[in-house]
ModelCIF file with pLDDT and N, C-alpha, C, O atoms, coordinates in Angstrom:
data_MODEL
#
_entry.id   MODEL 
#
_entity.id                         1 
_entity.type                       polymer 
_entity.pdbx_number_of_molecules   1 
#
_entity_poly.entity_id                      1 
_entity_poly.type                           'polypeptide(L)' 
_entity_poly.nstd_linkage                   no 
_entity_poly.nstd_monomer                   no 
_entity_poly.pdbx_seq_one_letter_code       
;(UNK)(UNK)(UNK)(UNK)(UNK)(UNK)(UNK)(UNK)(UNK)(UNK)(UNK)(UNK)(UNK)(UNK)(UNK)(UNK)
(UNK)(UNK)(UNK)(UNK)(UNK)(UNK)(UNK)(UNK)(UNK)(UNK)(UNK)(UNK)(UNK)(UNK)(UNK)
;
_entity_poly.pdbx_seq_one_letter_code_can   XXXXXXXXXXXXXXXXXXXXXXXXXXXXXXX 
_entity_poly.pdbx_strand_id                 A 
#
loop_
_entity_poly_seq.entity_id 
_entity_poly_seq.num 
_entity_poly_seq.mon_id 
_entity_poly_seq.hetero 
1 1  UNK n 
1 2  UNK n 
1 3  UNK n 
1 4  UNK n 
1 5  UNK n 
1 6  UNK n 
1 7  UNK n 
1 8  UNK n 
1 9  UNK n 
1 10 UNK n 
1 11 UNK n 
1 12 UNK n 
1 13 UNK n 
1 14 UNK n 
1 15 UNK n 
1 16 UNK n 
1 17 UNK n 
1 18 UNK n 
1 19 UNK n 
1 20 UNK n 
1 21 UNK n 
1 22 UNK n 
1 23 UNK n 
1 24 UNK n 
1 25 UNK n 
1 26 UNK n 
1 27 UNK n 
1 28 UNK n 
1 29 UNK n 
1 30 UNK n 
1 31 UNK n 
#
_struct_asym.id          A 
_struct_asym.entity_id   1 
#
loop_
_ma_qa_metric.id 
_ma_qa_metric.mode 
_ma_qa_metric.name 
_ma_qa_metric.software_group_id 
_ma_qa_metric.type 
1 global pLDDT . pLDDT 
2 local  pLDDT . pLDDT 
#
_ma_qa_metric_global.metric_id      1 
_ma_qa_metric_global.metric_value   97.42 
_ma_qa_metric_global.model_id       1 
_ma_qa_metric_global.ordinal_id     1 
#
loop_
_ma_qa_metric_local.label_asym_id 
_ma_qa_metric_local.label_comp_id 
_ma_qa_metric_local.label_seq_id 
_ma_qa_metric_local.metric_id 
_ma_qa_metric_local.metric_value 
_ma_qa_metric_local.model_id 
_ma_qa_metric_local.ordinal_id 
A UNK 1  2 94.00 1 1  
A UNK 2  2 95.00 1 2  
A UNK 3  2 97.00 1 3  
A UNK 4  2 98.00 1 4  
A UNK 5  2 98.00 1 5  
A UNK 6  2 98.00 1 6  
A UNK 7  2 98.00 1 7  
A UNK 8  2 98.00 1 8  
A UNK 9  2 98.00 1 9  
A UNK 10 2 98.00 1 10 
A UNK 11 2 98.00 1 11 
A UNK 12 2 98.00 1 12 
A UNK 13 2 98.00 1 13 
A UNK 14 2 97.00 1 14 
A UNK 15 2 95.00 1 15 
A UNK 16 2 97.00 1 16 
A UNK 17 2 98.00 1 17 
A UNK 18 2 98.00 1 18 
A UNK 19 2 98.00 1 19 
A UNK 20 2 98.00 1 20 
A UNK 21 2 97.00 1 21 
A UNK 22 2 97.00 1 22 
A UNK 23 2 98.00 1 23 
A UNK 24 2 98.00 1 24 
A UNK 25 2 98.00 1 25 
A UNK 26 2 98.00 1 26 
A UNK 27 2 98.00 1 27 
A UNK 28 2 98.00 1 28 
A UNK 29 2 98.00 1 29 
A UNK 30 2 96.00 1 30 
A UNK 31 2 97.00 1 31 
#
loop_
_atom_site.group_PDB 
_atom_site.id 
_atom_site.type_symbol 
_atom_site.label_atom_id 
_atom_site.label_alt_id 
_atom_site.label_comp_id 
_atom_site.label_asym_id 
_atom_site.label_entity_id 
_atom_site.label_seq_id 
_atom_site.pdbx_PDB_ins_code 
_atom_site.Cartn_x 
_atom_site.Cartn_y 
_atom_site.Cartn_z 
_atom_site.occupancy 
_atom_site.B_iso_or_equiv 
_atom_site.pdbx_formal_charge 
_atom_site.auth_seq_id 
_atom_site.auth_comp_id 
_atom_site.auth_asym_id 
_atom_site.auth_atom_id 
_atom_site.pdbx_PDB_model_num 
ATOM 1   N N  . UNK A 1 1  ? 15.563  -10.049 -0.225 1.00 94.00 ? 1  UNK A N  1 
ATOM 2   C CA . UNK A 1 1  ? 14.329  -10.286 -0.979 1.00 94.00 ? 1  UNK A CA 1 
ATOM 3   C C  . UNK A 1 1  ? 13.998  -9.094  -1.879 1.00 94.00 ? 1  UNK A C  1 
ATOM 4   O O  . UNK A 1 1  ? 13.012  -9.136  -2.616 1.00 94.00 ? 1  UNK A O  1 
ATOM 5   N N  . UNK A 1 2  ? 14.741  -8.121  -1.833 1.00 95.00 ? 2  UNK A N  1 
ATOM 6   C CA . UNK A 1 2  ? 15.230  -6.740  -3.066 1.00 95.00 ? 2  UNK A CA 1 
ATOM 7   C C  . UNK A 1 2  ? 13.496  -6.086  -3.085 1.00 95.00 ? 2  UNK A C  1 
ATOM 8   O O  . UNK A 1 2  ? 12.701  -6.010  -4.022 1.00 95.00 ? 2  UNK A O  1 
ATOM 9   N N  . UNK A 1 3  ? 13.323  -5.572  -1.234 1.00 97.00 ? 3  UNK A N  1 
ATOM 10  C CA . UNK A 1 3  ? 12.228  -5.205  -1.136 1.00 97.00 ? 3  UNK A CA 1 
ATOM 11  C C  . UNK A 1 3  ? 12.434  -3.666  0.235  1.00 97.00 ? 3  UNK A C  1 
ATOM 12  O O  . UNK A 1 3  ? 13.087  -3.715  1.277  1.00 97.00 ? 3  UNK A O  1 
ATOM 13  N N  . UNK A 1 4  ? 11.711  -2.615  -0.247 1.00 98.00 ? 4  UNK A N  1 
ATOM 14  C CA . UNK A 1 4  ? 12.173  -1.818  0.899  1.00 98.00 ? 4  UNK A CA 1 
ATOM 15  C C  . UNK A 1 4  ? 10.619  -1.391  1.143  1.00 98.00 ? 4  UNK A C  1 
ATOM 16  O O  . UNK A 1 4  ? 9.796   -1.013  0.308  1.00 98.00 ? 4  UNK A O  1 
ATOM 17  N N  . UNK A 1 5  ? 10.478  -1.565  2.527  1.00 98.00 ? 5  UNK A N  1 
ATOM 18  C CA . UNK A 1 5  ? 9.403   -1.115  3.476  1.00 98.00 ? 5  UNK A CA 1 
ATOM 19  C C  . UNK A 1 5  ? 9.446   0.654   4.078  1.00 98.00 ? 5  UNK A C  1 
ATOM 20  O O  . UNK A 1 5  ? 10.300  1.294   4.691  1.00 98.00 ? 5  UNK A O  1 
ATOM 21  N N  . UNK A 1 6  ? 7.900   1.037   3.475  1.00 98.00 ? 6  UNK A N  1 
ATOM 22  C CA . UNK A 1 6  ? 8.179   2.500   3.863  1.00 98.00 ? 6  UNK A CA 1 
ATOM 23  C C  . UNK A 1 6  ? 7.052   3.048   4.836  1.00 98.00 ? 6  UNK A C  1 
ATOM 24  O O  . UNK A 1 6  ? 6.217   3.906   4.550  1.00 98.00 ? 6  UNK A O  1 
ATOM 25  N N  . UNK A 1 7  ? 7.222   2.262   6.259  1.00 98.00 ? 7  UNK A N  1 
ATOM 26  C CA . UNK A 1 7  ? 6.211   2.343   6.933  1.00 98.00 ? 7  UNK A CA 1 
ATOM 27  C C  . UNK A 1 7  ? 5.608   4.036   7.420  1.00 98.00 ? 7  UNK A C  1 
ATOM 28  O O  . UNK A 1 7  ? 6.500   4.765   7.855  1.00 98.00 ? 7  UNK A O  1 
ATOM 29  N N  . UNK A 1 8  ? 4.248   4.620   7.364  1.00 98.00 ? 8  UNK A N  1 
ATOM 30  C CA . UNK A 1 8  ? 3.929   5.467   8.037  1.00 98.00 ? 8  UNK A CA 1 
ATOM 31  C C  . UNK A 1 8  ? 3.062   5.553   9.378  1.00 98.00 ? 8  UNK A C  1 
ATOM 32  O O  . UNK A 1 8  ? 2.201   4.680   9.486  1.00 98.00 ? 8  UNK A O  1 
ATOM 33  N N  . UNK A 1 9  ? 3.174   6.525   10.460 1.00 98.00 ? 9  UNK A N  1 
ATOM 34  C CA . UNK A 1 9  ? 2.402   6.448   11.422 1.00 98.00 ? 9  UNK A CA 1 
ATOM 35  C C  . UNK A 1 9  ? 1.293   7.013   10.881 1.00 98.00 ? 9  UNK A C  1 
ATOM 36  O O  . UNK A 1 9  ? 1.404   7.492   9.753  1.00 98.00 ? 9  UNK A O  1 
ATOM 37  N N  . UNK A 1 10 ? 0.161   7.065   11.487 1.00 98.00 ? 10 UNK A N  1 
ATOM 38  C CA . UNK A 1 10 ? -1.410  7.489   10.843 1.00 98.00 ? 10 UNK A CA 1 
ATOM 39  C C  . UNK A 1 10 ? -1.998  7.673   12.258 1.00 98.00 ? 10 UNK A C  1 
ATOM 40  O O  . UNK A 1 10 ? -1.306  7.436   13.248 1.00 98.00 ? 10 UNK A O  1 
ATOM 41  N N  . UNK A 1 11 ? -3.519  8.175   12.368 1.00 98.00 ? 11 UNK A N  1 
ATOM 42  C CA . UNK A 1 11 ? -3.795  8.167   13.441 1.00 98.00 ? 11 UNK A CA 1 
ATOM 43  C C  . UNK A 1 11 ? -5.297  7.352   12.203 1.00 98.00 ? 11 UNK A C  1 
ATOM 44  O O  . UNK A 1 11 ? -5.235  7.413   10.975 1.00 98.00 ? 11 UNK A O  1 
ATOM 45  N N  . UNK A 1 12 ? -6.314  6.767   12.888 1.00 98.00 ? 12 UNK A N  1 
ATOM 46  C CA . UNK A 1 12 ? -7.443  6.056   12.776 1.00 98.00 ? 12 UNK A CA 1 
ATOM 47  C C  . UNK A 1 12 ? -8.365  7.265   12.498 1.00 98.00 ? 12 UNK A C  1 
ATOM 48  O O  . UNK A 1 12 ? -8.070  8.275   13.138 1.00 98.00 ? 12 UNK A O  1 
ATOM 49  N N  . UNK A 1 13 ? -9.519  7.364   11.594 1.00 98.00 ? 13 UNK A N  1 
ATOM 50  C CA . UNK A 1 13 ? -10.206 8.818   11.207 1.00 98.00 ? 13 UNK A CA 1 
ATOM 51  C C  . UNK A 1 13 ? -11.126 8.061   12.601 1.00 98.00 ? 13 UNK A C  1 
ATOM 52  O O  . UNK A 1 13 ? -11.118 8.782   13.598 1.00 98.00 ? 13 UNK A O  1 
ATOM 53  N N  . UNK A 1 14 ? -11.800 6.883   12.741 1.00 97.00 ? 14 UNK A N  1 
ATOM 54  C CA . UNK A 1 14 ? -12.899 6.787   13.668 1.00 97.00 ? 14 UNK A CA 1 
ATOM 55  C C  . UNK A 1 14 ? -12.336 5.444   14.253 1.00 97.00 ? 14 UNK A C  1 
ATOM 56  O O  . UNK A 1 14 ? -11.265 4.863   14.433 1.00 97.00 ? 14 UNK A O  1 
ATOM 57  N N  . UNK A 1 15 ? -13.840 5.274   14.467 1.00 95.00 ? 15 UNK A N  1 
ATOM 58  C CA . UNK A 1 15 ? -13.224 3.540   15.455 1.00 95.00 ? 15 UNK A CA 1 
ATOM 59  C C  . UNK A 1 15 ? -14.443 2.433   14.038 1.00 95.00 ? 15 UNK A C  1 
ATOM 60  O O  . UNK A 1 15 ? -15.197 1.502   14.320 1.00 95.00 ? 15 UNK A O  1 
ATOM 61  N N  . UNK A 1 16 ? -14.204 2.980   12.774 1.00 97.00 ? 16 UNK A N  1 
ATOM 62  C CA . UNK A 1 16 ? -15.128 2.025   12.054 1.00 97.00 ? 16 UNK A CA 1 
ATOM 63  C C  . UNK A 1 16 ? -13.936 1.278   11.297 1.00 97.00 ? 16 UNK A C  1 
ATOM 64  O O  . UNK A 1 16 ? -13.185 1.793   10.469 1.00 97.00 ? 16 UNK A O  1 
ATOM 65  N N  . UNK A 1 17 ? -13.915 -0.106  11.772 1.00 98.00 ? 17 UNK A N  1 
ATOM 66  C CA . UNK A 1 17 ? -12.856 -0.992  11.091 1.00 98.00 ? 17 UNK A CA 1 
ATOM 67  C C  . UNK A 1 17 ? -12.991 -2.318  11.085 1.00 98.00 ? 17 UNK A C  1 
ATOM 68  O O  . UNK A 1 17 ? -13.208 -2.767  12.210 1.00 98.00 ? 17 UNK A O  1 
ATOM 69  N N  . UNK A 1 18 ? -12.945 -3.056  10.292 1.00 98.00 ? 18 UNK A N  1 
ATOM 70  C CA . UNK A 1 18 ? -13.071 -4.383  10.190 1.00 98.00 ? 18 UNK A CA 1 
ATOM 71  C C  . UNK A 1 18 ? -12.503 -5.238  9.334  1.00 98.00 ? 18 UNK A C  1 
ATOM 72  O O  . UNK A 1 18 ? -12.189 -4.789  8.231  1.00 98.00 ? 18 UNK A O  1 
ATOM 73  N N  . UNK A 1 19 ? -12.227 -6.726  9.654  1.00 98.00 ? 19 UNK A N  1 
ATOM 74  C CA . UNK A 1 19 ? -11.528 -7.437  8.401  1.00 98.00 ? 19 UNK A CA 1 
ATOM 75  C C  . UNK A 1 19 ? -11.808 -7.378  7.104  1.00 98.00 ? 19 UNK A C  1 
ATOM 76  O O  . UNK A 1 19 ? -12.798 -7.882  6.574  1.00 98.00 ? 19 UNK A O  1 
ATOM 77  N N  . UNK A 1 20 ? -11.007 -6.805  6.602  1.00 98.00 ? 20 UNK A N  1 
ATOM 78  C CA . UNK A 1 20 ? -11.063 -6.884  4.731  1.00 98.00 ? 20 UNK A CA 1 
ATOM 79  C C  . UNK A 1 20 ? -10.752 -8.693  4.295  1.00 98.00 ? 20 UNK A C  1 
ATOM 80  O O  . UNK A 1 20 ? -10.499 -9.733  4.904  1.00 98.00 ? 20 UNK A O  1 
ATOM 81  N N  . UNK A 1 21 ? -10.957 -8.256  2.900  1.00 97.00 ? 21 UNK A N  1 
ATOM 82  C CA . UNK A 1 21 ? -10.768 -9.783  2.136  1.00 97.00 ? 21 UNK A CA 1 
ATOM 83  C C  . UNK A 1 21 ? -9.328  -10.201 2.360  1.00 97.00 ? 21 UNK A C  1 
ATOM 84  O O  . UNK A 1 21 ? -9.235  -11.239 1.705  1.00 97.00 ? 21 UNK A O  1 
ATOM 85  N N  . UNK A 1 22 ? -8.039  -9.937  2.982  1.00 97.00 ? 22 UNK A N  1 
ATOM 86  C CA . UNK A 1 22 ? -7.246  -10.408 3.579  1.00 97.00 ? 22 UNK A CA 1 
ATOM 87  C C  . UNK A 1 22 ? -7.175  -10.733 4.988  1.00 97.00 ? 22 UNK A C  1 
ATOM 88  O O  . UNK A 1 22 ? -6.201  -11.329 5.449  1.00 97.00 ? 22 UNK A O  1 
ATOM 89  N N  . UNK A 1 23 ? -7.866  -10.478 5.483  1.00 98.00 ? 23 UNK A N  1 
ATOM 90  C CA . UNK A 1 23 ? -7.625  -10.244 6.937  1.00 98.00 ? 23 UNK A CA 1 
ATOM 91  C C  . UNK A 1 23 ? -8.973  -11.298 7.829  1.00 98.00 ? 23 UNK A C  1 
ATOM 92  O O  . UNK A 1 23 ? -10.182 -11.374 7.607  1.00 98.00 ? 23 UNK A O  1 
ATOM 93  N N  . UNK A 1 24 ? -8.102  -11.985 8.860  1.00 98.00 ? 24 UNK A N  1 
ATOM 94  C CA . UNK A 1 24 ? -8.776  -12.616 9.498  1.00 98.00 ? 24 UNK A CA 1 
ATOM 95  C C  . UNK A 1 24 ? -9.850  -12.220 10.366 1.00 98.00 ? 24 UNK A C  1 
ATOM 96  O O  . UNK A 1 24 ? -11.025 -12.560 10.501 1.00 98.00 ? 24 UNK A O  1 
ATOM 97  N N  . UNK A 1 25 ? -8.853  -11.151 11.068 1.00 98.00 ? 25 UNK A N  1 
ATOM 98  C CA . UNK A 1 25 ? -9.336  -10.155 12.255 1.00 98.00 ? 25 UNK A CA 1 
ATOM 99  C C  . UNK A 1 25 ? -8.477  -8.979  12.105 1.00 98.00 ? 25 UNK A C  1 
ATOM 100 O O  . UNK A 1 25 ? -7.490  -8.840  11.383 1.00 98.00 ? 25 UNK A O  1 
ATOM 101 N N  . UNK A 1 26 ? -8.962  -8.258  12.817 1.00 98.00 ? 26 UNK A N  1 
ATOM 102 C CA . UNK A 1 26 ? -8.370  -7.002  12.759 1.00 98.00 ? 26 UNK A CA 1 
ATOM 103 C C  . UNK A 1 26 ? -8.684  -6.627  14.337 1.00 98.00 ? 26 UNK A C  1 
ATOM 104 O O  . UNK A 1 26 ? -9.576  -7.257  14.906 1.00 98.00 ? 26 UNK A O  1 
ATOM 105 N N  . UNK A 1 27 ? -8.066  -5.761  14.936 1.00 98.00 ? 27 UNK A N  1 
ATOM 106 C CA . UNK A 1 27 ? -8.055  -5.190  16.797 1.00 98.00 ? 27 UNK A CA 1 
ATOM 107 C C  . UNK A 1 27 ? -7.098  -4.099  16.641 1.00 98.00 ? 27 UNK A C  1 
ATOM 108 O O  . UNK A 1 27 ? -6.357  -3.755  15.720 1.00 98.00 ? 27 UNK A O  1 
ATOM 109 N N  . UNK A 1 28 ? -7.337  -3.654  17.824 1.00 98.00 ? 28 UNK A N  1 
ATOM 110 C CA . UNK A 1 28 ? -6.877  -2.680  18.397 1.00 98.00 ? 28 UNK A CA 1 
ATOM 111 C C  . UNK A 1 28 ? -5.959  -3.186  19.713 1.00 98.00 ? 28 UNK A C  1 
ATOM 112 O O  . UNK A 1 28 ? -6.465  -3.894  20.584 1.00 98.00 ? 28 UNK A O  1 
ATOM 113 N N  . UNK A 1 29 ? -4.150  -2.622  19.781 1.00 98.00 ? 29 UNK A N  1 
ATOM 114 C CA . UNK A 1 29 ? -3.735  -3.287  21.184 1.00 98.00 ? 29 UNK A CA 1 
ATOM 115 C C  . UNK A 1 29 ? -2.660  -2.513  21.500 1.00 98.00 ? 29 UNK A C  1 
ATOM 116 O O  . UNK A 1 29 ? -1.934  -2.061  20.615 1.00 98.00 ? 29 UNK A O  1 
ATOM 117 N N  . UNK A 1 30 ? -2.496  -2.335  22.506 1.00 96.00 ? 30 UNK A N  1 
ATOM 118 C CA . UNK A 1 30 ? -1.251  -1.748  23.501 1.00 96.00 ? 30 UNK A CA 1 
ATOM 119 C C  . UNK A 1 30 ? -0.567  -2.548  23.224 1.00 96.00 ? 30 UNK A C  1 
ATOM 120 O O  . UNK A 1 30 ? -0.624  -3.460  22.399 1.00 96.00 ? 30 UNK A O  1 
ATOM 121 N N  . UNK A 1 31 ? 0.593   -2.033  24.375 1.00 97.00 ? 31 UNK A N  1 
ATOM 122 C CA . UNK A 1 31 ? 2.075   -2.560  23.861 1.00 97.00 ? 31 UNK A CA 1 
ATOM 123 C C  . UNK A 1 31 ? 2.450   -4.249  24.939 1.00 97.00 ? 31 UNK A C  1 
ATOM 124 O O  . UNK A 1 31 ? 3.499   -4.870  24.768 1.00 97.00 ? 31 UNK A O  1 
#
């Protein structure tokens, strides 16, 4: 599909997060 993914780890600045205009839901989850 002549597409390359350049994922980074991040850490979260707080716990303020919520669905944007894409997003259904958004969470937090273990493995």
């Amino acid at each position: 599909i002549s597409q390359v993914y350049m994922m980074f780890r991040a850490t979260l600045a707080n716990d303020d997060f919520r669905p944007g205009d894409e997003s259904l839901e958004v969470r937090l989850f273990d493995e």
